[in-house]
Each structure stands twice: as structure tokens, then as C-alpha cells.
Protein backbone atom coordinates (compact mmCIF):
# COMPACT_ATOMS: atom_id res chain seq x y z
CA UNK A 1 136.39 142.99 56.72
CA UNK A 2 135.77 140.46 54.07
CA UNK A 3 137.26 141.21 50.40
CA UNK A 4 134.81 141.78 47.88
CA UNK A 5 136.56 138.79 45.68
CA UNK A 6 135.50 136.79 47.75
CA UNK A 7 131.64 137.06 46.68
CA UNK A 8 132.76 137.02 42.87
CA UNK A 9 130.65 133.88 41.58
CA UNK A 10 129.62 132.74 44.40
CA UNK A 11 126.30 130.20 43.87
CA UNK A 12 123.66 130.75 45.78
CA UNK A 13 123.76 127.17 47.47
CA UNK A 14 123.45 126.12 51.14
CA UNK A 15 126.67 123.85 51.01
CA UNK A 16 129.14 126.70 48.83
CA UNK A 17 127.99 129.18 51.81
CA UNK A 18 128.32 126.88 55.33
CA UNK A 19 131.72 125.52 53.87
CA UNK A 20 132.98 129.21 52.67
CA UNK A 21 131.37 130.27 56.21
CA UNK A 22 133.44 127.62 58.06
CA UNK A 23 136.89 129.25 56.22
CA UNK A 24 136.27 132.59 57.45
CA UNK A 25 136.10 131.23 61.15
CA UNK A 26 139.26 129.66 60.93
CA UNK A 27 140.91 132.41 58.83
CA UNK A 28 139.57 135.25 59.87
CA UNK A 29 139.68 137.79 63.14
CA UNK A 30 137.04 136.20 65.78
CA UNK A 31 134.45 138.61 67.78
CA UNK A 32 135.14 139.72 70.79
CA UNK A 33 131.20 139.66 71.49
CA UNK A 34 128.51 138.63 70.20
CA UNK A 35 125.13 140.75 69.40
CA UNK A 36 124.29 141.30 73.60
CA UNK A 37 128.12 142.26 73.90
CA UNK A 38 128.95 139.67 76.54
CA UNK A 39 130.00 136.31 75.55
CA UNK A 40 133.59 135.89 74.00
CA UNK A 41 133.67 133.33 71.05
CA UNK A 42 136.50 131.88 69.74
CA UNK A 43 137.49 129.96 66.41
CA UNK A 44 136.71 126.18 67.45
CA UNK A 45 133.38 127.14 68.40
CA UNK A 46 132.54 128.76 65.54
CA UNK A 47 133.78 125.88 63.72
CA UNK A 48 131.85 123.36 65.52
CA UNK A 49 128.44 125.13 65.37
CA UNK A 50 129.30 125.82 61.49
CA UNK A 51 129.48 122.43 60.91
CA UNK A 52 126.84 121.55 63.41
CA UNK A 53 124.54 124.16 61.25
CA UNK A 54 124.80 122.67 57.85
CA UNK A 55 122.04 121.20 57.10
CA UNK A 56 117.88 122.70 56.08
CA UNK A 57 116.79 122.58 59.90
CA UNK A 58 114.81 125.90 61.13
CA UNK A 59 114.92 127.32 64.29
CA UNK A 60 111.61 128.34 65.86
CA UNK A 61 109.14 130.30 64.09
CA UNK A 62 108.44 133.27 65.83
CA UNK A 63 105.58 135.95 66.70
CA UNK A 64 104.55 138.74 68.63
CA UNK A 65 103.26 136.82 71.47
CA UNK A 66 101.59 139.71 73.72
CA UNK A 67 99.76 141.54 70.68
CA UNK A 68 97.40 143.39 73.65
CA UNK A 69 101.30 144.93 74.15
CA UNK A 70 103.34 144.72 71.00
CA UNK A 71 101.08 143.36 67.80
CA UNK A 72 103.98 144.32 64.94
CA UNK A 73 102.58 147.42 64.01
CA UNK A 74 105.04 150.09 64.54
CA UNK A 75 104.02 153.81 64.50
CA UNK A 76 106.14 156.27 62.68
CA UNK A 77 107.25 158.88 65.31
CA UNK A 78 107.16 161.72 63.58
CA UNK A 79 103.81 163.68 63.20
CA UNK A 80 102.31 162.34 59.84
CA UNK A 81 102.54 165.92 57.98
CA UNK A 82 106.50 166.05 59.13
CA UNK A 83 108.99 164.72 56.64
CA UNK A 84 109.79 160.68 57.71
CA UNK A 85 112.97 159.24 55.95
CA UNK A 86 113.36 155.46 55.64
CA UNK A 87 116.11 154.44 54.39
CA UNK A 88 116.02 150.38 52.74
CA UNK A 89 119.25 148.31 51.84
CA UNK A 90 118.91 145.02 51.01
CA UNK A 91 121.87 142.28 50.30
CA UNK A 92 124.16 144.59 52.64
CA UNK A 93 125.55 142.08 55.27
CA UNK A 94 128.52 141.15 53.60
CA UNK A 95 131.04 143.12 55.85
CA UNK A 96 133.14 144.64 52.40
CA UNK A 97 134.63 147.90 52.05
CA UNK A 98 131.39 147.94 50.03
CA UNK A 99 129.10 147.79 52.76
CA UNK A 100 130.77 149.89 55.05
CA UNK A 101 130.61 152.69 52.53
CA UNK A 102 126.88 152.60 51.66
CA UNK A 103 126.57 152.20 55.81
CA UNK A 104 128.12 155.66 56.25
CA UNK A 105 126.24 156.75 53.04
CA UNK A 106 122.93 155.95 54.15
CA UNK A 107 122.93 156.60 57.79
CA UNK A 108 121.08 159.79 59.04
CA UNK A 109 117.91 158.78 58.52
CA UNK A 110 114.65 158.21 60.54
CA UNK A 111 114.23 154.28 59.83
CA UNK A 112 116.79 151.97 58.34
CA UNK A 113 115.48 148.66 57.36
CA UNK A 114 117.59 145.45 55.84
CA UNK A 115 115.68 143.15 53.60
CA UNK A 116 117.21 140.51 53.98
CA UNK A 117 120.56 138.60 53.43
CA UNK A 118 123.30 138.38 56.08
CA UNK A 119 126.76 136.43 54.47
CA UNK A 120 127.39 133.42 54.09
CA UNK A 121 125.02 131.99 56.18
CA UNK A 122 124.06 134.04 59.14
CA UNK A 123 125.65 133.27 62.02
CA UNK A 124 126.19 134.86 64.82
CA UNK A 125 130.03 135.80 63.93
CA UNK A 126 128.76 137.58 60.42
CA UNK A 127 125.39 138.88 62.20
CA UNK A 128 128.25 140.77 64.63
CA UNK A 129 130.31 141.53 62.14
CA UNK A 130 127.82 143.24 60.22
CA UNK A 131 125.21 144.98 63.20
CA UNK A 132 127.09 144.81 66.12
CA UNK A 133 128.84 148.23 66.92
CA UNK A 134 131.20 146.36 69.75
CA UNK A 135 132.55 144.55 66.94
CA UNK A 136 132.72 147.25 64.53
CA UNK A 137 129.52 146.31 63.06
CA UNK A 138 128.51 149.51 60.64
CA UNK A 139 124.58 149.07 59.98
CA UNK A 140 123.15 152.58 59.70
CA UNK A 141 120.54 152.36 62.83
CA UNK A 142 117.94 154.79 62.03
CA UNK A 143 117.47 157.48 64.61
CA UNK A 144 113.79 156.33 65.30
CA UNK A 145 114.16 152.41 64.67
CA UNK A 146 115.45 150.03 62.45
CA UNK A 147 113.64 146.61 61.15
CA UNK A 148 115.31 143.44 59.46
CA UNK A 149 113.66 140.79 57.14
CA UNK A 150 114.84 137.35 56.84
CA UNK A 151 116.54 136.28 53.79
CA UNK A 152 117.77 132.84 52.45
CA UNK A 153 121.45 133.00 53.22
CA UNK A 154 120.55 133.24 57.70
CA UNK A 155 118.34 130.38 57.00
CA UNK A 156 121.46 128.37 56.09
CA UNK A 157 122.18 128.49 59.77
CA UNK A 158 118.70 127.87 60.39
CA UNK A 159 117.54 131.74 61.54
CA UNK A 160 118.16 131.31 64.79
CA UNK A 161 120.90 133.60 65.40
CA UNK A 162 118.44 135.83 62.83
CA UNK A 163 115.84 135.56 65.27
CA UNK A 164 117.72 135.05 68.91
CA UNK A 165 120.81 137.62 67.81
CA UNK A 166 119.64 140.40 65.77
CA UNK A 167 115.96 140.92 65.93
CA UNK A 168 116.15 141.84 69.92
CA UNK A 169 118.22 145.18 68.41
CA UNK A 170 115.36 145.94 66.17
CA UNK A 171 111.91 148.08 66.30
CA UNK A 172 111.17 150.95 67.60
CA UNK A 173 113.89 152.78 69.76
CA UNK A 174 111.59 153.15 72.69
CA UNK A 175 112.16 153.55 76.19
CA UNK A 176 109.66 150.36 76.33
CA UNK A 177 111.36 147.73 75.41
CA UNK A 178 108.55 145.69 74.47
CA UNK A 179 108.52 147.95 70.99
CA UNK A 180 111.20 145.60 69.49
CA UNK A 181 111.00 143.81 66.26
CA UNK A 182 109.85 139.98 67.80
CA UNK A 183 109.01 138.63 64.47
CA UNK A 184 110.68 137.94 61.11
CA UNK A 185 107.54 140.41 59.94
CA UNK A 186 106.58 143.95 60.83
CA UNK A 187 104.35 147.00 59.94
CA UNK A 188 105.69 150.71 60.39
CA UNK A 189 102.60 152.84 59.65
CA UNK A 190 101.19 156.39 59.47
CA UNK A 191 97.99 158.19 59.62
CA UNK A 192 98.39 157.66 55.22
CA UNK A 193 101.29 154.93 54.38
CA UNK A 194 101.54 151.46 55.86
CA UNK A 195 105.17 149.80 55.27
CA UNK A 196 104.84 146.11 55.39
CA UNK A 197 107.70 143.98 56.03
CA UNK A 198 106.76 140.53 54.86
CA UNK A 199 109.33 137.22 55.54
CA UNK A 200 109.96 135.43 52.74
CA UNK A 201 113.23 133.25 53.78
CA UNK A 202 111.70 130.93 56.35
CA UNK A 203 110.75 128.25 53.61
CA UNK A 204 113.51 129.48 50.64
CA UNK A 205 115.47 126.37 50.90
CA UNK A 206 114.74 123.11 49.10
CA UNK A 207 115.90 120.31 49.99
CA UNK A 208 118.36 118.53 52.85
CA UNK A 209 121.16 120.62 52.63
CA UNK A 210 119.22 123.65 50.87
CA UNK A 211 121.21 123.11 47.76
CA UNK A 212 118.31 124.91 45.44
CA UNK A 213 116.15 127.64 45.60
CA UNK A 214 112.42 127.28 47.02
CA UNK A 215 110.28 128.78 43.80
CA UNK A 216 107.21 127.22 45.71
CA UNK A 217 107.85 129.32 48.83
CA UNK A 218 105.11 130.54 50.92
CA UNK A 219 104.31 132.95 53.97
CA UNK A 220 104.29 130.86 57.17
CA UNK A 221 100.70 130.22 58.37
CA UNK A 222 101.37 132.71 61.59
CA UNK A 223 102.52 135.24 59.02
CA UNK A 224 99.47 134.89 57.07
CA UNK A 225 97.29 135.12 60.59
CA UNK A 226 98.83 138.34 61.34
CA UNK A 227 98.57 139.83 57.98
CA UNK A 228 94.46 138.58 57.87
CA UNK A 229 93.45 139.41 61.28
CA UNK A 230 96.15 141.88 62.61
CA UNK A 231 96.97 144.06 59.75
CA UNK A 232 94.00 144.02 58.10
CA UNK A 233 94.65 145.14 54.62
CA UNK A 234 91.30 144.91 53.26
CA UNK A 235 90.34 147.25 56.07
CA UNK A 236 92.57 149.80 55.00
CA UNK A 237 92.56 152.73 52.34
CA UNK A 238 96.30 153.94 53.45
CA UNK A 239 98.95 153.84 50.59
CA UNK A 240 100.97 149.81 50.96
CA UNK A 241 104.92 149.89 50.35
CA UNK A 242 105.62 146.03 50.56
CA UNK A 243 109.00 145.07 51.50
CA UNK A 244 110.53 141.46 51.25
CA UNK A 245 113.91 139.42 49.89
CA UNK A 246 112.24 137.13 47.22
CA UNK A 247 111.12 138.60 44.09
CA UNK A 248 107.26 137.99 42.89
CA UNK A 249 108.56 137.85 39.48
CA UNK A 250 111.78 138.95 37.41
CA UNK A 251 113.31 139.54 34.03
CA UNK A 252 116.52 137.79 35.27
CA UNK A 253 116.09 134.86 37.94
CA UNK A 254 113.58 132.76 39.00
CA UNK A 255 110.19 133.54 40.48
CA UNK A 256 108.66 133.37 43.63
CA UNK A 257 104.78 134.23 43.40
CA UNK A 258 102.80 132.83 46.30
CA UNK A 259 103.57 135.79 48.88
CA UNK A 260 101.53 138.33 45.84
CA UNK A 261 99.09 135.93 45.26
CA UNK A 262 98.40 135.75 49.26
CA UNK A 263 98.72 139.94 49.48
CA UNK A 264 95.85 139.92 46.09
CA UNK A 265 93.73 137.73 48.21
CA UNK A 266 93.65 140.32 51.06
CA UNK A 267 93.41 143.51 49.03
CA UNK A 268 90.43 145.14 47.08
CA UNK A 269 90.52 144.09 43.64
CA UNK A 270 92.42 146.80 41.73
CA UNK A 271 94.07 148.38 44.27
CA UNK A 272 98.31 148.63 43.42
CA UNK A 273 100.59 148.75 45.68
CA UNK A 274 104.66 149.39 45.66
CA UNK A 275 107.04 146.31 46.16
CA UNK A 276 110.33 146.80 46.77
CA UNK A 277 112.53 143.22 46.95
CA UNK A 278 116.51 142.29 46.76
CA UNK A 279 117.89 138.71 46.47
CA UNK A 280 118.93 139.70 42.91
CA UNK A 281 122.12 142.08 43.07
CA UNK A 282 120.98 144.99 40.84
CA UNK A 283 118.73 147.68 40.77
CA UNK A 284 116.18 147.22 38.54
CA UNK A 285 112.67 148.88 38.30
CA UNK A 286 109.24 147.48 36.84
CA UNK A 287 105.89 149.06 35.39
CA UNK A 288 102.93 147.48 36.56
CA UNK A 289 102.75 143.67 36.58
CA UNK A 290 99.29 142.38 37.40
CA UNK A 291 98.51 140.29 40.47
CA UNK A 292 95.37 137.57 40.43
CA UNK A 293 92.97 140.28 41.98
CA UNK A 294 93.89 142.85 39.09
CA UNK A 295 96.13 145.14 41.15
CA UNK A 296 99.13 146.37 39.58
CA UNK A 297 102.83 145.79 41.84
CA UNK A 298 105.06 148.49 40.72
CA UNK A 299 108.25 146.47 41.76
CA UNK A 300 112.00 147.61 42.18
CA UNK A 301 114.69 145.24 42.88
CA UNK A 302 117.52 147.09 45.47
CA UNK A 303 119.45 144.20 46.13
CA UNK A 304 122.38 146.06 45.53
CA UNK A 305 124.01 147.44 49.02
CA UNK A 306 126.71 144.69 49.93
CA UNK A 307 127.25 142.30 47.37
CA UNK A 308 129.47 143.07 44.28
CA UNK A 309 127.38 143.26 41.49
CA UNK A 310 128.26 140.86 38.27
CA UNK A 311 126.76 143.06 35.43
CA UNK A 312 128.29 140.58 32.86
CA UNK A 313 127.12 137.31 34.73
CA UNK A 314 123.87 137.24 33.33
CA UNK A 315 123.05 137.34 29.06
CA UNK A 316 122.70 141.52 28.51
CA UNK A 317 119.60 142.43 27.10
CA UNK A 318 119.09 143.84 24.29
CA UNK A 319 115.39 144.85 24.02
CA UNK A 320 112.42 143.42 25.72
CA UNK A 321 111.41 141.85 22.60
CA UNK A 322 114.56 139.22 21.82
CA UNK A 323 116.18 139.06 25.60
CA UNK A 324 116.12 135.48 25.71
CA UNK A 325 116.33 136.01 29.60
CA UNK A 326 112.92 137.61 29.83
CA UNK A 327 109.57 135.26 30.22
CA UNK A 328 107.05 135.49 27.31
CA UNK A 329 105.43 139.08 28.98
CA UNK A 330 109.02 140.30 30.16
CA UNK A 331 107.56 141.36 33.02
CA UNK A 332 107.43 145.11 31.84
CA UNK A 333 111.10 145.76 32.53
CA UNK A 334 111.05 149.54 32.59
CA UNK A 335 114.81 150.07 33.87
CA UNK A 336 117.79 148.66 35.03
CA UNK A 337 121.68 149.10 36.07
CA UNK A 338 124.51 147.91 33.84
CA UNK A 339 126.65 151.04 34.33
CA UNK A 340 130.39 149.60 34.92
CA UNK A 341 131.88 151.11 37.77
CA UNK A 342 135.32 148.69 38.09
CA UNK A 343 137.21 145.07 37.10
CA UNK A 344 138.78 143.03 38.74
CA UNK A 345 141.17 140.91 37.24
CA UNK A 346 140.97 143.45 34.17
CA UNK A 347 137.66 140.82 33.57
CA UNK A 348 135.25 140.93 35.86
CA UNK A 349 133.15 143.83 35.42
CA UNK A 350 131.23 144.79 38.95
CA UNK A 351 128.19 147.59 38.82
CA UNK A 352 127.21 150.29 41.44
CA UNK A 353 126.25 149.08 45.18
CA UNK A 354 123.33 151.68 46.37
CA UNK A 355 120.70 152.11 48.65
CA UNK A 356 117.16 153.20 48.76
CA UNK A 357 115.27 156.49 51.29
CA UNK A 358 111.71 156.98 51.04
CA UNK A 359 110.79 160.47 52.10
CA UNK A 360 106.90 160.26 53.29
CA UNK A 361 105.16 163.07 54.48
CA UNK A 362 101.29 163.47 54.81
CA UNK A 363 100.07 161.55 51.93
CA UNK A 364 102.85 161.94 49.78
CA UNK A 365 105.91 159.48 48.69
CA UNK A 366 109.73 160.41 47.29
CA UNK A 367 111.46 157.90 47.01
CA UNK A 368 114.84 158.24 45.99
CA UNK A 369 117.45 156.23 44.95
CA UNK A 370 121.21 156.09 45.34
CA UNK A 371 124.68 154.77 44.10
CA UNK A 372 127.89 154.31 45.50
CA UNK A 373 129.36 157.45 43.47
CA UNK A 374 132.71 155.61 42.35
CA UNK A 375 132.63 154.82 45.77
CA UNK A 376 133.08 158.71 47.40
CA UNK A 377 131.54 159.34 50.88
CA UNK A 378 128.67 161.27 49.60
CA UNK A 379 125.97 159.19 47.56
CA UNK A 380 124.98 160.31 44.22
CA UNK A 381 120.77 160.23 43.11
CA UNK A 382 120.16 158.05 40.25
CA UNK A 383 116.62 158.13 40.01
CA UNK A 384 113.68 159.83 42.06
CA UNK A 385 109.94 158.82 41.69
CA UNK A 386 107.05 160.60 43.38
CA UNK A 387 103.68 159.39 44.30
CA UNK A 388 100.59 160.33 46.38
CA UNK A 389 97.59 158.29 47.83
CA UNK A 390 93.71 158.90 48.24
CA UNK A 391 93.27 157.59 51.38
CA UNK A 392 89.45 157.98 51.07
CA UNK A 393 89.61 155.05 48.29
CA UNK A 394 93.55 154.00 48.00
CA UNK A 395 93.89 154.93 44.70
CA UNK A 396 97.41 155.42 44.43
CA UNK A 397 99.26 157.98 41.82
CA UNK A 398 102.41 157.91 40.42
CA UNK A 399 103.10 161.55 39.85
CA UNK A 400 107.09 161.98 38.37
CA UNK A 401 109.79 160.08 37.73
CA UNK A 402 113.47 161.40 37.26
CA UNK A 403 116.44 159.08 35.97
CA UNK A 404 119.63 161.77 36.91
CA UNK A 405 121.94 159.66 34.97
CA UNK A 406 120.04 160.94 31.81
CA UNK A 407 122.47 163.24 30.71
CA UNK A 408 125.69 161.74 31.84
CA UNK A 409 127.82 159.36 30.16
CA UNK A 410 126.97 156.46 32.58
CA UNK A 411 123.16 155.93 31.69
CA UNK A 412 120.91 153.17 33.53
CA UNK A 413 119.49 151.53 30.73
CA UNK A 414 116.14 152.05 30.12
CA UNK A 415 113.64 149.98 28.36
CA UNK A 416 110.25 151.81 28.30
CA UNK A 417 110.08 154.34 25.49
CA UNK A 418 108.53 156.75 28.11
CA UNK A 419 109.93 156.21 31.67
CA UNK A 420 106.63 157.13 33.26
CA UNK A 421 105.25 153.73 32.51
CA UNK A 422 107.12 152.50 35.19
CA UNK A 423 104.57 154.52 37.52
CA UNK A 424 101.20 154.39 35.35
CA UNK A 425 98.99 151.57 35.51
């Protein structure tokens, strides 16, 4: 198990991750498997193929190659009227105390999906460490299926032990094998909500040795195929959850805004949809922001499962209006976390690590959101927000929203006057 100090500061950078990758192989306990539980590795080799790895090369993109048998669209198991729970961590693969607790926290549930982001760079050592249960690997399989997205820090090592390692344990959990997960992109769908897993890491990295971030990023031409001719969207009144690593747009980081404008161009003008991203390591939620087509993303960052999270890294706001931090619009920052939970050092000030269960059943949507709970076994709720969908136009409604923390003395910080503008167009 890595220690959390570790992470502390830690840039976001190809090189900073391979080399700090290439420590841990040498330091650190090696697997006695990897993902198919079979082949023994041993420190030298991971050495070699760290070293070997560094570098912006990527592995293979791939598909679903038999669509007539398995097309990426994943049906939900469960009868569309019976409660489906889905639980979402993103940023979790970090193999901390950290992780390990919000594993055990958030496991019970129908779905589990990661969104990205296995540390430092994806190999196969940290892709055991963190989903292997051989090797002690404590992801929170979902009783039904579980689904992975591809984030930045496995395309350091290319994606290929992403795509060769730890998509073959994904999908549905089938008899028929051929329901696994054979793509860095996926759909897990109802008779009213479509969840669409969209990959977003394949181009993040700029440059030889990936030393910046990719703001021009883009959905692989395959990706866009499947989404056009496959999925279907404009086809489709059912209520869209979008899931992916890379934020559209922040109050905090930088922006990455081809994937919306490529979901506006496939949508009917107007129609919103819910976005849920991590890369950013806090939880964070977003009124409506407008894409080119008109719709409104109602956005919420839950990059918060693994990493520690630096609450005095970045400038704290102070209001929408003067946060230096914030573009000219501030992107309608409705929420975020800032709650100190510990220090280290008696200087470094680290927030809550949480997770994220959407509870869909017929055409309604809970989702619900968790903390650590000064890291007990049991989770705590934060905030809950409820919405419904007309599937017989896709008008979706945002119907409550809840912050728990309202009357403690640990608040999220809120920025909307009324906290139901984060779910009103």
C-alpha cells in the first residue's frame, strides 16, 4: 500500500510519474500475479518495461469488433422499475489507506464504474495492485458489472496494460463472456436512462514525453463512429448521464471542450444532460453551463476517491465575482468541498476522499453523494439530488437537491444563493 505522502504535490507530468513509477518497483513489494493471475513478475522487469514505457507512444486503439455480438451497449439487469445502484469513483487507483477505505465504503452495489486514473502511470504492477483481488487489489466490483474509463496517468504507459490488463475484467458479469468491456468506451442502458462512458485519455498527452496536458483533446474517430452510428443519441428520448476523466470546463484547471462540443453535435438542440468527470481532486458541482447546441451540462467533478485532496493548493475563492481562478462566466460554480478533514506536517491541509451511487429506477434518478466520514467504515451523505426524465421528449427535471452538511459545522461551501440552481436550467 502506497502512503498517501507520497501523492502530496505531485505534478501532473508524464516524466514526475514514470520516474516516481520506476521507485516503487524497486522499493516496493512486487505482485505475485498479474491481472489473469498467472505470470510472476519481479522487480527488474518492472524496471525495464518502466523505463522502456516512458515516452507518449499509444498502444492500440481498441473497439468492439463483433458489434452483431457485443456493440458496447450494456443492459442494466435489473427490471427497469427495480431500484439499480451504480456506484462511480473516479481518481481511486492509488492503492492508499485512502482507497481501500472508500473500496469497502462503496462496494455493495449493482455497477461500480472507475473514471479514470490508475497511479503513477498504469502499469500492470499498479493496475494489480489496485483491481486485482490475487494481489489484494480492493476495487468494489459491482454485483452486476463493473466498467473503467481511461484516464491520462495509464496513458503514460501507453494504455496497453489499460486495455490488455484490466478491461478483459470489465462489463457485464455474464456467463457469456463476450459481454466484457472491449473498448476504452461503453453504454449501460435502461428502458429510461442511458449511462455513457466516453474516453477521454487516449489523446491527453502533449508532447514527446507527455510533459503537458492535451487542452485540444478529442474523441478518437472510432469513438465518435460508435457514438454516431451505434449509440445513436439523436435517436433517443432516454435521460443521458455522461461519464468521462477530462473536464468540459472548470472553475479551477484547465479546459477540455471538444468531447461536449462533439456530444452537442449529436443531441437535439436544447436537450441537457448530466456530466459527471474527475481528473480534478475535489468534489465540486455546477448549474447549467451551455453547450454550442443550447443544451445545458449540469456537471459534477468526483475526482475525489484515491488521491489526497490539496484544499489549500489552489487560490480559495472567495465569491464568484473576484475568484481570480474563475474564467470571465465562472462557469456557474454552484458548490464545492473545502471542508478540512487532516494535516500533514501540521501544513498540509488534505479534504474528504468520497464516492458517488446513482440510484435509478423507472424514470427516476438519486444520486447521492458520499465522504470518507473522518475516515470510519460507514460513509456519510453529503449531498443528494433528484431528477426525473420525459422519455416521450427528454426533457429532463431536476426535482430536489439536499446539501446534509447544512447544519453541521463542516459546511461544503456553496456559491449559489439558492442551491437549486445547480439543477434548474
Amino acid at each position: 500500500m502506497k502512503d498517501k505522502r507520497k501523492f502530496i504535490d505531485m505534478n501532473k507530468s508524464s516524466l514526475v510519474s514514470q520516474l516516481l513509477s520506476v521507485r516503487d518497483s524497486i522499493v516496493n513489494k512486487k505482485p505475485d500475479y498479474d491481472m489473469h493471475g498467472l505470470v510472476e513478475e519481479n522487480k527488474l522487469t518492472w524496471l525495464v518495461r518502466n523505463i522502456a514505457n516512458i515516452g507518449n507512444s499509444h498502444f492500440a486503439y481498441q473497439t468492439y469488433p463483433k458489434p452483431e455480438i457485443n456493440n458496447g451497449i450494456f443492459k442494466m439487469q435489473n427490471d427497469s422499475d427495480k431500484l439499480t445502484t451504480v456506484a462511480l469513483l473516479s481518481d481511486w487507483a492509488s492503492d492508499t489507506f485512502e482507497s481501500h477505505l472508500i473500496a469497502r465504503q462503496a462496494a455493495d452495489n449493482d455497477y461500480s464504474i472507475h473514471l479514470g486514473d490508475t497511479y503513477y502511470v498504469g502499469n500492470k504492477k499498479e493496475i494489480a495492485d489496485n483491481f486485482n483481488t490475487d494481489h489484494q487489489g480492493t476495487w468494489p466490483y459491482g454485483k452486476q458489472g463493473s466498467f473503467a474509463l481511461l484516464g491520462n496517468h495509464e496513458m503514460y504507459s501507453s494504455g496497453r496494460s489499460y486495455f490488455q490488463q484490466l478491461l478483459p475484467y470489465m462489463g457485464n458479469f455474464v456467463k457469456d463472456h463476450d459481454k466484457a468491456q472491449q473498448a476504452s468506451f461503453f453504454c449501460l442502458e435502461n428502458d429510461y436512462w442511458r449511462i455513457i462512458g466516453l474516453d477521454t485519455g487516449y489523446y491527453s498527452l502533449k508532447g514527446i514525453l507527455g510533459l503537458s496536458a492535451n487542452v485540444k483533446l478529442d474523441l478518437h474517430e472510432q469513438q465518435k463512429e460508435w457514438l454516431e452510428k451505434t449509440v445513436r443519441l439523436d435517436d433517443d428520448n432516454r435521460g443521458l448521464i455522461i461519464l468521462s476523466h477530462h473536464q468540459c470546463f472548470s472553475a479551477f484547471e484547465e479546459e477540455f471542450p471538444k468531447p461536449g462540443k462533439f456530444i452537442s453535435s449529436l443531441i437535439k438542440p436544447g436537450r441537457d444532460v448530466i456530466w459527471l468527470w474527475g481528473h480534478e481532486h475535489w468534489f465540486s458541482v455546477y448549474g447549467p453551463n451551455k453547450l454550442d447546441n443550447g443544451s445545458n451540462i449540469f456537471a459534477r467533478c468526483v475526482g475525489n476517491s484515491g488521491m489526497p485532496v490539496e484544499i489549500n493548493k489552489k487560490k480559495e475563492l472567495k465569491s464568484p465575482k473576484n475568484a481570480d481562478c474563475l474564467n470571465p462566466v465562472n462557469r456557474n460554480l454552484a458548490l464545492y468541498d473545502c471542508r478540512e478533514r487532516e494535516r500533514i506536517d501540521g501544513e498540509i491541509a488534505l479534504g474528504y476522499n468520497g464516492f458517488v451511487v446513482l440510484n435509478i429506477a423507472s424514470n427516476n434518478l438519486t444520486i447521492n453523494y458520499f465522504d470518507d466520514n473522518d475516515k470510519q467504515e460507514q460513509p456519510r451523505k453529503v449531498l443528494q439530488e433528484e431528477w426525473s426524465v420525459d422519455i416521450a421528449t427528454g426533457k429532463l427535471t431536476g426535482l430536489s437537491i439536499t446539501d446534509h452538511t447544512a447544519d453541521s459545522d463542516r459546511k461544503l461551501k456553496t456559491f449559489a444563493k439558492d442551491l437549486r440552481k445547480a439543477i434548474e436550467a
